[in-house]
N, C-alpha and C. Protein backbone atom coordinates (compact mmCIF):
# COMPACT_ATOMS: atom_id res chain seq x y z
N UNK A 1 262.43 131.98 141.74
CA UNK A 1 261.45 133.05 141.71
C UNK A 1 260.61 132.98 142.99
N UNK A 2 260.77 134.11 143.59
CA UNK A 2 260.08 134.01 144.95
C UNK A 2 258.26 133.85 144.87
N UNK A 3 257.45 133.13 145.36
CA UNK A 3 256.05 133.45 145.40
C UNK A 3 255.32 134.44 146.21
N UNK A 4 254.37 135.16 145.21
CA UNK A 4 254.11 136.34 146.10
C UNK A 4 252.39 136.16 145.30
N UNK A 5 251.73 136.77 145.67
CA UNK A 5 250.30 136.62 145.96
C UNK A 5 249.84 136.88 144.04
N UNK A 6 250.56 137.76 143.55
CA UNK A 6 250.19 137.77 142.03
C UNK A 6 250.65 136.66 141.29
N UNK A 7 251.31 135.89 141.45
CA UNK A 7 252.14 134.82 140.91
C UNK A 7 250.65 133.73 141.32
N UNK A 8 250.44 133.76 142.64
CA UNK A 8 249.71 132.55 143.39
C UNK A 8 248.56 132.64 142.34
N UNK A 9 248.00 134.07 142.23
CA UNK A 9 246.90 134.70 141.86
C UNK A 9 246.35 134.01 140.03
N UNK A 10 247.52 134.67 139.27
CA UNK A 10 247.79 133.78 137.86
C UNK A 10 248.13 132.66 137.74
N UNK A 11 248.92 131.93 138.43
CA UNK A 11 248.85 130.66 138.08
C UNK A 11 247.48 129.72 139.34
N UNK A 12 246.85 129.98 139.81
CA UNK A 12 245.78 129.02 140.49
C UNK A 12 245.56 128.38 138.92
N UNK A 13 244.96 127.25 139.61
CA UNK A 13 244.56 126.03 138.70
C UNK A 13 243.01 126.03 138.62
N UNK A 14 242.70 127.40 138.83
CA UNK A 14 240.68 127.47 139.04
C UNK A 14 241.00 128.98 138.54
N UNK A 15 239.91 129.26 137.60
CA UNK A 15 239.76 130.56 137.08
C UNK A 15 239.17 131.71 138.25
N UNK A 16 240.25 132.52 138.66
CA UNK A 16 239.20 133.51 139.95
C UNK A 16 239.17 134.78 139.07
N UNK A 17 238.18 136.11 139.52
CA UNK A 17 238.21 137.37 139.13
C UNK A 17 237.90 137.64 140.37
N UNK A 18 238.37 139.04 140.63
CA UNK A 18 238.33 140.34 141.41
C UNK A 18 236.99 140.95 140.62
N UNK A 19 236.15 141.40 141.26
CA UNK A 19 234.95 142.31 140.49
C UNK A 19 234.77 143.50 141.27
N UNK A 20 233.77 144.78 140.88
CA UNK A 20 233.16 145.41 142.15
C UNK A 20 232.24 145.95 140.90
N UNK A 21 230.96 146.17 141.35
CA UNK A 21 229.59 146.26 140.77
C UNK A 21 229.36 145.54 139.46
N UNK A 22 229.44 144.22 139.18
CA UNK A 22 229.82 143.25 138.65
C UNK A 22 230.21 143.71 137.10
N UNK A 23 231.09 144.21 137.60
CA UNK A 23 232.52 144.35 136.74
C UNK A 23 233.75 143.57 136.74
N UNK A 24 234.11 143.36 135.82
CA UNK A 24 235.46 141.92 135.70
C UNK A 24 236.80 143.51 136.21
N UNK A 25 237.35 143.24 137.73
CA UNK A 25 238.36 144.43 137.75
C UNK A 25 239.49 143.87 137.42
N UNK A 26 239.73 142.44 137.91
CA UNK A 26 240.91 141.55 137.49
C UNK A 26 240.70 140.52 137.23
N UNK A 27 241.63 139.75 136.20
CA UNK A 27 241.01 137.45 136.15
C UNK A 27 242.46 137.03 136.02
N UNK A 28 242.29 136.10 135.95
CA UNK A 28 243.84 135.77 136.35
C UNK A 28 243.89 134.67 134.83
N UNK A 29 244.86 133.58 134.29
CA UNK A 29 245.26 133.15 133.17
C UNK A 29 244.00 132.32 133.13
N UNK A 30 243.46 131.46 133.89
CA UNK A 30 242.72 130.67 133.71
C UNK A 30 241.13 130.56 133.50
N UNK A 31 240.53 132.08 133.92
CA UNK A 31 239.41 132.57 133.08
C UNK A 31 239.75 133.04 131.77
N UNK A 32 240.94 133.70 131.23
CA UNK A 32 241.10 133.99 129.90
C UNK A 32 240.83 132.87 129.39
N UNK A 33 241.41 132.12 129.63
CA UNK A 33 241.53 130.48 128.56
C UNK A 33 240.14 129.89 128.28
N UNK A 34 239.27 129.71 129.99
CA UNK A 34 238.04 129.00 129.71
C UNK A 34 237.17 130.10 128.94
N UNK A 35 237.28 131.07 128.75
CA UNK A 35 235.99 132.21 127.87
C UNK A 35 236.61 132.39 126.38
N UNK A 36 238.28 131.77 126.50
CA UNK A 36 239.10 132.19 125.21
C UNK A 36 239.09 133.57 125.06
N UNK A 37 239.32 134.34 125.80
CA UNK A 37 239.10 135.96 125.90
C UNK A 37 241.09 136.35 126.25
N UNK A 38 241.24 137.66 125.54
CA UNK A 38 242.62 138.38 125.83
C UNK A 38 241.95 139.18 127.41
N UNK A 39 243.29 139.74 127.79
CA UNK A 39 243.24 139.97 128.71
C UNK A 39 242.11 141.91 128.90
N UNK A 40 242.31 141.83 128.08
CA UNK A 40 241.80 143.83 127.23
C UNK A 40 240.43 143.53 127.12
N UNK A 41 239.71 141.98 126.64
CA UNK A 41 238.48 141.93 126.21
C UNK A 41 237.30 141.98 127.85
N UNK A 42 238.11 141.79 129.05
CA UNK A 42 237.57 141.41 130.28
C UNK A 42 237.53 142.68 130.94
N UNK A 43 238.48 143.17 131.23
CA UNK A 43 239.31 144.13 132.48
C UNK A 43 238.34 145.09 132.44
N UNK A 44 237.65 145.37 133.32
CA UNK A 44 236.81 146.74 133.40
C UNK A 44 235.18 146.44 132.65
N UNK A 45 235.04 145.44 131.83
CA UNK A 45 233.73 144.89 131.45
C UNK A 45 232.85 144.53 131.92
N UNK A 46 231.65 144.39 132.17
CA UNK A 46 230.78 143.67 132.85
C UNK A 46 230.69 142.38 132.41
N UNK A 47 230.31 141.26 133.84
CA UNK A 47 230.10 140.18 133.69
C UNK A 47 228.87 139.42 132.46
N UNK A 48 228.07 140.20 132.26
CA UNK A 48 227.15 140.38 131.53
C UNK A 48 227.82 139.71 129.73
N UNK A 49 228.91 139.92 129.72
CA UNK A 49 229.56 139.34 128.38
C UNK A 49 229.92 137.83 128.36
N UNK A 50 230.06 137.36 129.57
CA UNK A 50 229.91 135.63 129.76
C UNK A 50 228.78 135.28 130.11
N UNK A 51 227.65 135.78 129.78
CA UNK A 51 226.23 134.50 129.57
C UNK A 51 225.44 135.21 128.96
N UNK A 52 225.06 133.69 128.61
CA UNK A 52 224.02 133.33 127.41
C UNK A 52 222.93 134.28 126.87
N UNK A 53 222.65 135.51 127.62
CA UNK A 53 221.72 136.25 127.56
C UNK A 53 221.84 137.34 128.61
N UNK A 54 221.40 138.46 128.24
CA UNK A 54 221.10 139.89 129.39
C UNK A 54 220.01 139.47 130.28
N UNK A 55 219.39 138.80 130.10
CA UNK A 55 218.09 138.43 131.15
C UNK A 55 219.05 137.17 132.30
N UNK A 56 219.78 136.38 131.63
CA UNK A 56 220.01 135.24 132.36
C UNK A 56 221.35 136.03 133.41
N UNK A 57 221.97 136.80 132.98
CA UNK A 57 222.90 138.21 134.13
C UNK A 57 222.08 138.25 134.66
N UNK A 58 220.96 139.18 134.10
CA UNK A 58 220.07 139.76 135.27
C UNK A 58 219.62 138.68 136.63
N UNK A 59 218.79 137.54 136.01
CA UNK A 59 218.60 136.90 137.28
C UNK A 59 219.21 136.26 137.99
N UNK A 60 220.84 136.23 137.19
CA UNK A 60 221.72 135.03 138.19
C UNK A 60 222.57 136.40 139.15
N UNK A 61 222.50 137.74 138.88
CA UNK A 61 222.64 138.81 139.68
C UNK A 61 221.40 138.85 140.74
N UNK A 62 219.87 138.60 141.18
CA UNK A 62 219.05 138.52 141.49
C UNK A 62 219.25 137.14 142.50
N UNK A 63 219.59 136.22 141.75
CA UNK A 63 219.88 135.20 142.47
C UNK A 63 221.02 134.99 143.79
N UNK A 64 221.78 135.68 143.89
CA UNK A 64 223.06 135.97 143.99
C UNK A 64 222.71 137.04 145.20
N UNK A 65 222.16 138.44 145.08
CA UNK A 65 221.46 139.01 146.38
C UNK A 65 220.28 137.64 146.95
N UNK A 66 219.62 136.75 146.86
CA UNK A 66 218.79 136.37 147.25
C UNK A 66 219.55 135.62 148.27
N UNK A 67 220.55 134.60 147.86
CA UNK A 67 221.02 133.70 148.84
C UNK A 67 222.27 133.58 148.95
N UNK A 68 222.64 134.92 149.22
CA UNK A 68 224.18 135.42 149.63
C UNK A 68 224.17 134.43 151.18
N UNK A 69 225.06 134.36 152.07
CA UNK A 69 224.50 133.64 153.48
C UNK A 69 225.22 134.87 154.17
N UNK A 70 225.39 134.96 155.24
CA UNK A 70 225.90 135.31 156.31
C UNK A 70 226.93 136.30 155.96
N UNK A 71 228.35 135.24 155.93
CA UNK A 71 229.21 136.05 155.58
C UNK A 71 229.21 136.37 153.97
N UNK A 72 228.77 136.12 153.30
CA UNK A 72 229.04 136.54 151.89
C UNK A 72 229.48 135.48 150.80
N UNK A 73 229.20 134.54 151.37
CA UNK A 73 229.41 133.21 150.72
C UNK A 73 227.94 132.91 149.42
N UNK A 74 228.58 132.64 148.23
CA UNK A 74 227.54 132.37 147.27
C UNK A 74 227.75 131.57 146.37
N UNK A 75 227.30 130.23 145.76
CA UNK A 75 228.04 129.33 144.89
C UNK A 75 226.74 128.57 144.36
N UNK A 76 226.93 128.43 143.18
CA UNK A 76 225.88 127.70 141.86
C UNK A 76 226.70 126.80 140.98
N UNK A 77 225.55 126.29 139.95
CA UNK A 77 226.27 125.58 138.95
C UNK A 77 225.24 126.19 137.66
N UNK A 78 225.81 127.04 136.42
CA UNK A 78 225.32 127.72 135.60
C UNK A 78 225.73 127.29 134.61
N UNK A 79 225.08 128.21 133.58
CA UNK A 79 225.32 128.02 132.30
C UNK A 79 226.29 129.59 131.47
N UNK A 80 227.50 129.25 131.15
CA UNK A 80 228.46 130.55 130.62
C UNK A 80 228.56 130.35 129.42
N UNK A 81 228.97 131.25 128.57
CA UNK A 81 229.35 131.86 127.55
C UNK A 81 230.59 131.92 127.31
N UNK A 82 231.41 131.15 125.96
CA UNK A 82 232.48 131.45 125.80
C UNK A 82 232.62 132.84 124.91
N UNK A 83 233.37 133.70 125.07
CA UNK A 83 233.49 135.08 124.28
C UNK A 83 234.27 135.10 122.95
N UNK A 84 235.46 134.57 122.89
CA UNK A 84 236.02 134.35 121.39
C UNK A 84 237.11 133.14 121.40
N UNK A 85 237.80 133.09 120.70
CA UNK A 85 238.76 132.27 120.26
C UNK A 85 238.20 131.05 119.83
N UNK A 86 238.33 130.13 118.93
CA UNK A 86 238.04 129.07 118.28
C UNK A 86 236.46 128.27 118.94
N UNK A 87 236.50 128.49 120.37
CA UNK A 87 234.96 128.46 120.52
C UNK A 87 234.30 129.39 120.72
N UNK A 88 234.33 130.53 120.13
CA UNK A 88 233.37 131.47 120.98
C UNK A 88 231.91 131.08 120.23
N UNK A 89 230.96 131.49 121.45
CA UNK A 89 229.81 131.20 121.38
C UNK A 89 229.37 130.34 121.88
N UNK A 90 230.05 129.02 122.25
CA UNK A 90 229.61 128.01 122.70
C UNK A 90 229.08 128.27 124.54
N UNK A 91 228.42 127.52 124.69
CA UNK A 91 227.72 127.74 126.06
C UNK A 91 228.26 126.61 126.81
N UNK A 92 228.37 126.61 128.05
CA UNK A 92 228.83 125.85 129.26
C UNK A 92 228.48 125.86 130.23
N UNK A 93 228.48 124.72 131.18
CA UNK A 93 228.07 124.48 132.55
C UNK A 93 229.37 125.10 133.29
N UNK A 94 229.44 126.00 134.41
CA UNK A 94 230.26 126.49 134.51
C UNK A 94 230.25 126.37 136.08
N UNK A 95 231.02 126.35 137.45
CA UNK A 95 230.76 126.42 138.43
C UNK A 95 231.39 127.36 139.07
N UNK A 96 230.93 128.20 139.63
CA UNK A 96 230.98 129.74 140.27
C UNK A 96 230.87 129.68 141.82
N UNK A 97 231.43 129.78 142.63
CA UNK A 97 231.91 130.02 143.99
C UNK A 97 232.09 131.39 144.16
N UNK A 98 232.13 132.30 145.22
CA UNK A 98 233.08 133.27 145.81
C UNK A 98 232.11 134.09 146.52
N UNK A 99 232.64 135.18 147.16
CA UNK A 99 232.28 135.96 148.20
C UNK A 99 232.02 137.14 148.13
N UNK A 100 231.09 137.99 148.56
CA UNK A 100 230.87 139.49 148.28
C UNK A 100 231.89 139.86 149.84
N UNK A 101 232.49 140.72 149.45
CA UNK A 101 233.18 140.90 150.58
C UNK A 101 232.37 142.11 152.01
N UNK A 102 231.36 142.49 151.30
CA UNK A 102 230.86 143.09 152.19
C UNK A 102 229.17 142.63 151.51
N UNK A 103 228.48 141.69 152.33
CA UNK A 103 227.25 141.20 152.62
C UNK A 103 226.08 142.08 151.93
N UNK A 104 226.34 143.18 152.83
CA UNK A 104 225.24 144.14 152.75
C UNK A 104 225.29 144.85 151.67
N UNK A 105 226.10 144.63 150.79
CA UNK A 105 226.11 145.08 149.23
C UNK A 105 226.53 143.69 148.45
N UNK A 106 226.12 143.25 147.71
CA UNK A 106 226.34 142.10 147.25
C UNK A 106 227.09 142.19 145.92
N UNK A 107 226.83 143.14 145.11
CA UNK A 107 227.68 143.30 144.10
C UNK A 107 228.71 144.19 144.20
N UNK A 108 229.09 145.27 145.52
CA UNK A 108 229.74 146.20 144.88
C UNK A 108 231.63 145.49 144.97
N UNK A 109 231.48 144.73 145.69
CA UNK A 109 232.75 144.29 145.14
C UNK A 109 233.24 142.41 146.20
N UNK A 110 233.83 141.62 145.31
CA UNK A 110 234.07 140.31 145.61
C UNK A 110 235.03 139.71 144.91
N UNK A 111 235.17 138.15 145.26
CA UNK A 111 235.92 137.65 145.12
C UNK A 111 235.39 135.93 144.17
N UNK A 112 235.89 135.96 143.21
CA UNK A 112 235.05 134.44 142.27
C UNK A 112 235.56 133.35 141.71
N UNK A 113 235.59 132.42 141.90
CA UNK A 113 236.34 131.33 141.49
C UNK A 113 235.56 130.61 140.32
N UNK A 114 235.84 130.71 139.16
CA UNK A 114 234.97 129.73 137.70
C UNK A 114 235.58 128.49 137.70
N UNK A 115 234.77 127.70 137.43
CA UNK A 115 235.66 126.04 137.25
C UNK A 115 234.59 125.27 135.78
N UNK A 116 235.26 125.40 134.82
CA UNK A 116 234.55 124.71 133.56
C UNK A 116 234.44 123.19 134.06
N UNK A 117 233.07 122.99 133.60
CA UNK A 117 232.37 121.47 133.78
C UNK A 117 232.42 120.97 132.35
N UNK A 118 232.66 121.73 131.15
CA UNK A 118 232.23 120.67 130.21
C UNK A 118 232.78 119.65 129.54
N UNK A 119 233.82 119.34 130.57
CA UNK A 119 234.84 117.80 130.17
C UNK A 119 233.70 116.82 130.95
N UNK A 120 233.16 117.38 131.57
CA UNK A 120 231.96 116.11 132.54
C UNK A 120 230.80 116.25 132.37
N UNK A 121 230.39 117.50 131.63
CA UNK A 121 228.80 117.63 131.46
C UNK A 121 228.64 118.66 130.53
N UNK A 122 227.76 117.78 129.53
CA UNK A 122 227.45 118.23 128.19
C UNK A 122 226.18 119.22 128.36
N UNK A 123 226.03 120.39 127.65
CA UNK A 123 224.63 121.27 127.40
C UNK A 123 223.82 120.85 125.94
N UNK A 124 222.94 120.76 126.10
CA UNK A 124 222.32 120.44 125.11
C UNK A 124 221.98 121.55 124.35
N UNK A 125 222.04 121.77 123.23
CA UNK A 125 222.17 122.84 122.42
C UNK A 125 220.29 123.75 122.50
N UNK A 126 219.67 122.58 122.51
CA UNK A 126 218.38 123.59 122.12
C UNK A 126 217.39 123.83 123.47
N UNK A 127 218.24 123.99 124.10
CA UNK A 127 217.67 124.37 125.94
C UNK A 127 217.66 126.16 125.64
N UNK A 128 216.55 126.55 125.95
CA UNK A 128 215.67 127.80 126.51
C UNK A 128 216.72 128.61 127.33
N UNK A 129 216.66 129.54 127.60
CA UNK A 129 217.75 130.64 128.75
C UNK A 129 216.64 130.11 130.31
N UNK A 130 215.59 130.07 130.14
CA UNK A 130 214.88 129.47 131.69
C UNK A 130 214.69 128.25 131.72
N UNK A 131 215.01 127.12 130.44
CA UNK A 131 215.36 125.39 130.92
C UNK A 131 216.52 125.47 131.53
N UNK A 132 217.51 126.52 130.88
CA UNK A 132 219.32 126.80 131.49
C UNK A 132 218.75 126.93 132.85
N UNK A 133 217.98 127.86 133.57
CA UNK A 133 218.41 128.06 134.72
C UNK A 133 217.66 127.06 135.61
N UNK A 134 216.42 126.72 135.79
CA UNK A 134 215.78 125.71 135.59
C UNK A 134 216.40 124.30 136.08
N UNK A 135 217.20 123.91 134.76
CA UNK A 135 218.64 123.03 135.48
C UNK A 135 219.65 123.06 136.11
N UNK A 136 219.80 124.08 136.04
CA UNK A 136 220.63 124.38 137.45
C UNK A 136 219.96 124.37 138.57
N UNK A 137 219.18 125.32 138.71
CA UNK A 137 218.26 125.25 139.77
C UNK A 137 218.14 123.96 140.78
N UNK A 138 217.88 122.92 139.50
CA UNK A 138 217.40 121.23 139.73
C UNK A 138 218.33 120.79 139.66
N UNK A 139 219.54 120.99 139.63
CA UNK A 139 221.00 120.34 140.04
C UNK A 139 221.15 120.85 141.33
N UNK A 140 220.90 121.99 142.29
CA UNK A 140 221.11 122.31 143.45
C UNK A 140 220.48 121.53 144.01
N UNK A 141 218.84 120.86 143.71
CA UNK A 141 218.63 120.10 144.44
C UNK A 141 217.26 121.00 144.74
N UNK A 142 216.80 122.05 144.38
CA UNK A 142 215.61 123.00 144.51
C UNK A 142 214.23 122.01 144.47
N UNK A 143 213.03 122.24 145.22
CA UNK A 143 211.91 121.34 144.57
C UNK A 143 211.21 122.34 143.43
N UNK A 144 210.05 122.15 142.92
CA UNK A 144 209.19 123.11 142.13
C UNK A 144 209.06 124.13 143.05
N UNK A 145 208.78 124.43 143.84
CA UNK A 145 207.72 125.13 144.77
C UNK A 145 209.11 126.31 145.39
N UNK A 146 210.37 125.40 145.42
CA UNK A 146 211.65 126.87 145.76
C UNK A 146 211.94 127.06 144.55
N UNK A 147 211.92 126.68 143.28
CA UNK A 147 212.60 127.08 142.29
C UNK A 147 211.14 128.34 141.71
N UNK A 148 209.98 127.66 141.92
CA UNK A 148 209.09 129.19 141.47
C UNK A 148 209.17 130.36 142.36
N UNK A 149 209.28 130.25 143.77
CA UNK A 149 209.62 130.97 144.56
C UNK A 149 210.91 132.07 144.24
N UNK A 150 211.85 130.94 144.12
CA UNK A 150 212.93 132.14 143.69
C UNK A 150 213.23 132.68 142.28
N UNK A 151 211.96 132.16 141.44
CA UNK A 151 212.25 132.95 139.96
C UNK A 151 211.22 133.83 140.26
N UNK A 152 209.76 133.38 140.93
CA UNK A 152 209.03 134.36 140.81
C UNK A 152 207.49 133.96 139.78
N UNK A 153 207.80 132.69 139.70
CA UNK A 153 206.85 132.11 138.92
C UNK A 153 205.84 130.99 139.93
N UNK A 154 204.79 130.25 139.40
CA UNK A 154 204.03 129.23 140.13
C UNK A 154 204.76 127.84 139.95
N UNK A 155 204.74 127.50 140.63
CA UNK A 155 205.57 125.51 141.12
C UNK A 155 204.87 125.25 139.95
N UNK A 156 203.90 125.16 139.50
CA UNK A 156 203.44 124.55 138.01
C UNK A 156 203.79 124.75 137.26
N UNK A 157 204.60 126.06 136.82
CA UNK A 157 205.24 126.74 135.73
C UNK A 157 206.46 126.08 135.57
N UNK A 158 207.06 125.63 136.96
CA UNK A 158 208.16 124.77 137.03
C UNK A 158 207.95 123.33 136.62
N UNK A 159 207.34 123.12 136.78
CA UNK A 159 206.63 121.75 136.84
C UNK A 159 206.40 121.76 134.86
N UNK A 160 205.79 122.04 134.06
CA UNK A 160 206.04 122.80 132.85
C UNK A 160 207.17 122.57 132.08
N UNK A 161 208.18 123.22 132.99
CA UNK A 161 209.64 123.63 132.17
C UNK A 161 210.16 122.48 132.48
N UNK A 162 210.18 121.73 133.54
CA UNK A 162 211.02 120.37 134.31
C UNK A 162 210.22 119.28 133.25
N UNK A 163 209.08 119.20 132.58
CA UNK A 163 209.04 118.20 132.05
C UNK A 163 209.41 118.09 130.29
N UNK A 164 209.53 119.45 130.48
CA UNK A 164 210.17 119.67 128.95
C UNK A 164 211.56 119.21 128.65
N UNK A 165 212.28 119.66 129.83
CA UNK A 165 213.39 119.14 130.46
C UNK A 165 213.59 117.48 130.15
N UNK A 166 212.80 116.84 130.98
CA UNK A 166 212.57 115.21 130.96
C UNK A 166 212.56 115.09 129.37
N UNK A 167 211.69 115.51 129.11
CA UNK A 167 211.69 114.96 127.32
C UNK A 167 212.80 114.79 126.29
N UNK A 168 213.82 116.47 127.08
CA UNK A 168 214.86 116.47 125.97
C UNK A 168 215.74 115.82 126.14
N UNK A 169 215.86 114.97 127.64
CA UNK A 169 217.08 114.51 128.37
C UNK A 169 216.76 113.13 128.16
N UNK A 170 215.24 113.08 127.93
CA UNK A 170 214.84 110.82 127.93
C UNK A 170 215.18 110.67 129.56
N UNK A 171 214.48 111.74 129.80
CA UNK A 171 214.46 111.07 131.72
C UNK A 171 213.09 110.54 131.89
N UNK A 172 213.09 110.09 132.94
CA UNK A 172 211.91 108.98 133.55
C UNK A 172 211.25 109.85 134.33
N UNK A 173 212.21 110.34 135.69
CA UNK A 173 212.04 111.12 136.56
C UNK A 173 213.05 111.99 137.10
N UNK A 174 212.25 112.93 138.03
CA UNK A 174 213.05 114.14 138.55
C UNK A 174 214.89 113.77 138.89
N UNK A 175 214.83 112.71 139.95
CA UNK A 175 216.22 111.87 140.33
C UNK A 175 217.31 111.39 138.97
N UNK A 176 216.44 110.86 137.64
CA UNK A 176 216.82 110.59 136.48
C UNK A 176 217.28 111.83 135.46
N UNK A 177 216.57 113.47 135.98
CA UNK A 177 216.82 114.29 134.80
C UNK A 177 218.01 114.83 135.67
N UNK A 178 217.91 115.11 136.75
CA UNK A 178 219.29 115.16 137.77
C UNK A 178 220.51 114.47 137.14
N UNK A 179 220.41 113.61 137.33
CA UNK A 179 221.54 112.64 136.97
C UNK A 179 222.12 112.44 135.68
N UNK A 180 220.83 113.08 134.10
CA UNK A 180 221.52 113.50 133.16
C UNK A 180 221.89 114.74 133.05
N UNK A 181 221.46 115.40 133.69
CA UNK A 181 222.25 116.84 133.73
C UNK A 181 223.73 116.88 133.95
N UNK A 182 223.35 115.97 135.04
CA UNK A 182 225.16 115.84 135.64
C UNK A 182 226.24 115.26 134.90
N UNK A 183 225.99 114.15 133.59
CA UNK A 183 226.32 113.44 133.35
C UNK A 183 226.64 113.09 131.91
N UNK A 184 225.36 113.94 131.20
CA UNK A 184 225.47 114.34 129.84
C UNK A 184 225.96 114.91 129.34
């Protein structure tokens, strides 16, 4: 069987989608599997059906115009939504890569690579939709002062949510709730 770019496309070993105004236009076998979704439940849908909440779309769309770079390069570590099959509902650390192919529009159409984390890192069930982002945030490595900046809140507010954080995780410190995030 000769290889040709749809073959490459479905079998990659990393879940990618095709989008344009963050719409799922194509996914290939390996986002079906990690969301447990048919192929009918995605195609033409908004992304908005893999996470945890309409607010947490909204700002990781917000997030996403904020620190697109240059060429169109944009990559996090979030929290997704499985959609059905034997887990649906369950939430995940999920890692998201890919490119708006044209900069100066950030959603109207790109390219995304998903890679499930939760063989290496556990979510704790009774985390908030802004402890979710919050920790991510503080897995990039953000201090208080960029993470209120780019939600839009005061470094204290962060400061707030990060120690609520510490409590649920039995961290010591910032370097320590890091490291259970990653790890738990």
């Amino acid at each position: 069987m000769p290889l040709d770019y749809r073959t490459a496309f479905d079998q990659a070993p990393i879940g990618l989608v095709i989008s344009e105004n963050r719409l799922i236009k194509d996914c290939n076998r390996q986002v079906l599997a990690m969301f447990g979704a048919e192929r009918e439940q995605l195609i033409d849908q908004s992304f908005e059906l893999l996470y945890p909440t309409s607010a947490e779309f909204q700002r990781t769309g917000e997030r996403i115009v904020a620190a697109l770079d240059a060429q169109g390069y944009y990559a996090d570590e979030r929290v997704m939504k499985r959609l059905a099959g034997p887990r649906a509902g369950e939430l995940f650390w999920c890692h998201v890569s890919g490119r708006a192919l044209d900069p100066s529009q950030p959603h109207a159409s790109g390219i995304w690579s998903f890679e499930d984390l939760s063989a290496h890192r556990q979510l704790k069930a009774d985390l908030t939709a802004r402890e979710r982002e919050i920790a991510a945030l503080l897995i990039e490595g953000l201090t208080s002062k960029l993470i209120g900046k780019r939600l839009g809140v005061s470094p204290r507010t962060i400061d707030v949510y990060r120690a609520r954080l510490m409590k649920k995780y039995g961290a010591a410190s910032t370097p320590d709730l890091v490291h259970r995030l990653l790890v738990s």
